[in-house]
C-alpha atoms as a PDB file:
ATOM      1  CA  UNK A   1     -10.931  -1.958  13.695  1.00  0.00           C
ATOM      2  CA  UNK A   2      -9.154   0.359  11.699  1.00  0.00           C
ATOM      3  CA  UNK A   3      -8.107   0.336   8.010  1.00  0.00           C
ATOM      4  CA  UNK A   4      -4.512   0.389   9.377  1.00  0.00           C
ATOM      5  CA  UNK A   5      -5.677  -2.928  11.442  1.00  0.00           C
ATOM      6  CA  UNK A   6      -6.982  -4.063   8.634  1.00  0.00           C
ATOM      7  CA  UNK A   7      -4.272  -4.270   6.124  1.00  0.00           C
ATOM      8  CA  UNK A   8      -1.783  -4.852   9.085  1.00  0.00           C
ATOM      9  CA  UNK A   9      -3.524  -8.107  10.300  1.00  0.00           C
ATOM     10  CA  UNK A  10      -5.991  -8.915   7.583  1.00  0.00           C
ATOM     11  CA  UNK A  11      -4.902 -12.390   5.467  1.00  0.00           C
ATOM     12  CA  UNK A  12      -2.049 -11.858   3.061  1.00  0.00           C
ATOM     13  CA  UNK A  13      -4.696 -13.017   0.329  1.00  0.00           C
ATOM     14  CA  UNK A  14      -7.430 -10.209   1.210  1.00  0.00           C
ATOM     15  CA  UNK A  15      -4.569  -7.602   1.390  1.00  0.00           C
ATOM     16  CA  UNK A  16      -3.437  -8.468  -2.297  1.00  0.00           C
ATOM     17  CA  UNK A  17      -7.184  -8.634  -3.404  1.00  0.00           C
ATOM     18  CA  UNK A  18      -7.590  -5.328  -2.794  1.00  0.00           C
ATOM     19  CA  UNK A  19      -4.111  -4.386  -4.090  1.00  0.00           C
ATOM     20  CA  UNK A  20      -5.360  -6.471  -7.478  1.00  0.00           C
ATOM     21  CA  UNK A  21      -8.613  -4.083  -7.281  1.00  0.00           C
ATOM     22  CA  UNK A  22      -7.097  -0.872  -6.900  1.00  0.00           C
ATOM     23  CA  UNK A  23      -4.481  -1.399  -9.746  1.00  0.00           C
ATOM     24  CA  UNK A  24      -7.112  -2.349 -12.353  1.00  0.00           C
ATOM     25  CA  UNK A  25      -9.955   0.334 -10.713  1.00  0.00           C
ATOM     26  CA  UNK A  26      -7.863   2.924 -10.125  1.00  0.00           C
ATOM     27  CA  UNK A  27      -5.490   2.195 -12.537  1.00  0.00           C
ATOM     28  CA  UNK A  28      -2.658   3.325 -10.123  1.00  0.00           C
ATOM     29  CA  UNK A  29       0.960   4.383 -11.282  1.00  0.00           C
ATOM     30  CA  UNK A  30       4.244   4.912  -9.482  1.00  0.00           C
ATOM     31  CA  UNK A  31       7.599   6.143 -10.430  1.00  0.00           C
ATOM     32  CA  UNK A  32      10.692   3.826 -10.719  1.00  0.00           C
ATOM     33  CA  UNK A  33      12.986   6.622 -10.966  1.00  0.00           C
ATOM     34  CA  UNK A  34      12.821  10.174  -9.890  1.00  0.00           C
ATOM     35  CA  UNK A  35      13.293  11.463 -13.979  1.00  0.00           C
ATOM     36  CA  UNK A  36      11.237   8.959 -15.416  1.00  0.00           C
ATOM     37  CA  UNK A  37       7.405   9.425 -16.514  1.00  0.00           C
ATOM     38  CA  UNK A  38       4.573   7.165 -13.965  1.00  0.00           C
ATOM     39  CA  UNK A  39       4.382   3.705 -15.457  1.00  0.00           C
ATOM     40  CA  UNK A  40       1.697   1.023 -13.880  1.00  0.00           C
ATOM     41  CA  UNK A  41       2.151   0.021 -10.904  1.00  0.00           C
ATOM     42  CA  UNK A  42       2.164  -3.723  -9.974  1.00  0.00           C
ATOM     43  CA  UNK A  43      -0.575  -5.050  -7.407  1.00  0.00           C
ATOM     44  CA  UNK A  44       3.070  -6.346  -5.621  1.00  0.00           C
ATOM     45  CA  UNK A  45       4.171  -2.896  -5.268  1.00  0.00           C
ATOM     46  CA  UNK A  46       0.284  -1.056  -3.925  1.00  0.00           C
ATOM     47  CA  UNK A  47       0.241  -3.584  -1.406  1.00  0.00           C
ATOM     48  CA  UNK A  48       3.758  -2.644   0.397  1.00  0.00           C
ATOM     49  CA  UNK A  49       2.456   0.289   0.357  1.00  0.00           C
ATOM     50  CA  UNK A  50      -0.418  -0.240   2.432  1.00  0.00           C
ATOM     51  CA  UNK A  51       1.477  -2.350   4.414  1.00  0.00           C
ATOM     52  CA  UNK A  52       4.424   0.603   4.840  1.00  0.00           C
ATOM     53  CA  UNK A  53       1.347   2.940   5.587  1.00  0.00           C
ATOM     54  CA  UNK A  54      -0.512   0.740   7.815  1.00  0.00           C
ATOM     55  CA  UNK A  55       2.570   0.449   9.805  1.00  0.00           C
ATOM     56  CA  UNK A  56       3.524   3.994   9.999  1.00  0.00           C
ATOM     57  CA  UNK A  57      -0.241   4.817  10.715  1.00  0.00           C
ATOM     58  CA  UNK A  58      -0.180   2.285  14.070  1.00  0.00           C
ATOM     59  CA  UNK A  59       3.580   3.211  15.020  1.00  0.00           C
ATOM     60  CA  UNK A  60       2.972   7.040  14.819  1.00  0.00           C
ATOM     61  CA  UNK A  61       2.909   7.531  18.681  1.00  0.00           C
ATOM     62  CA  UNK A  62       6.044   5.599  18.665  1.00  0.00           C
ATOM     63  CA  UNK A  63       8.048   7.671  16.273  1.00  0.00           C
ATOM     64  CA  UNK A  64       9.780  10.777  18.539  1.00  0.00           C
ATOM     65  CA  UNK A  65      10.594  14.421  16.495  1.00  0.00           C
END
């Protein structure tokens, strides 16, 4: 199983766990708007992400030029 897998079919609850984690460890930021300075990002927001990635990263072959 990939990491892709992971997030994609993992629990909900794991999948925000580790969204909680990297927030706090990592202490990830994100931009709201494409002027304004990186503010924290919310656990909420790190795990779309993943999702959005894991999705992308299993769909790949799917996607044409």
């Amino acid at each position: 199983m990939t990491l892709a897998d992971a997030i994609q079919n993992g629990a909900k609850d794991e999948v925000q766990a580790l969204a909680d984690y990297l927030v706090v460890e990592f202490e990830v930021t994100e931009r709201v708007s494409s002027g304004d300075d990186p503010t924290a990002a919310t656990a909420k927001s790190v795990a779309s992400a993943m999702g959005a990635w894991a999705y992308m990263k299993l769909n790949a072959a799917n996607q044409g030029d």
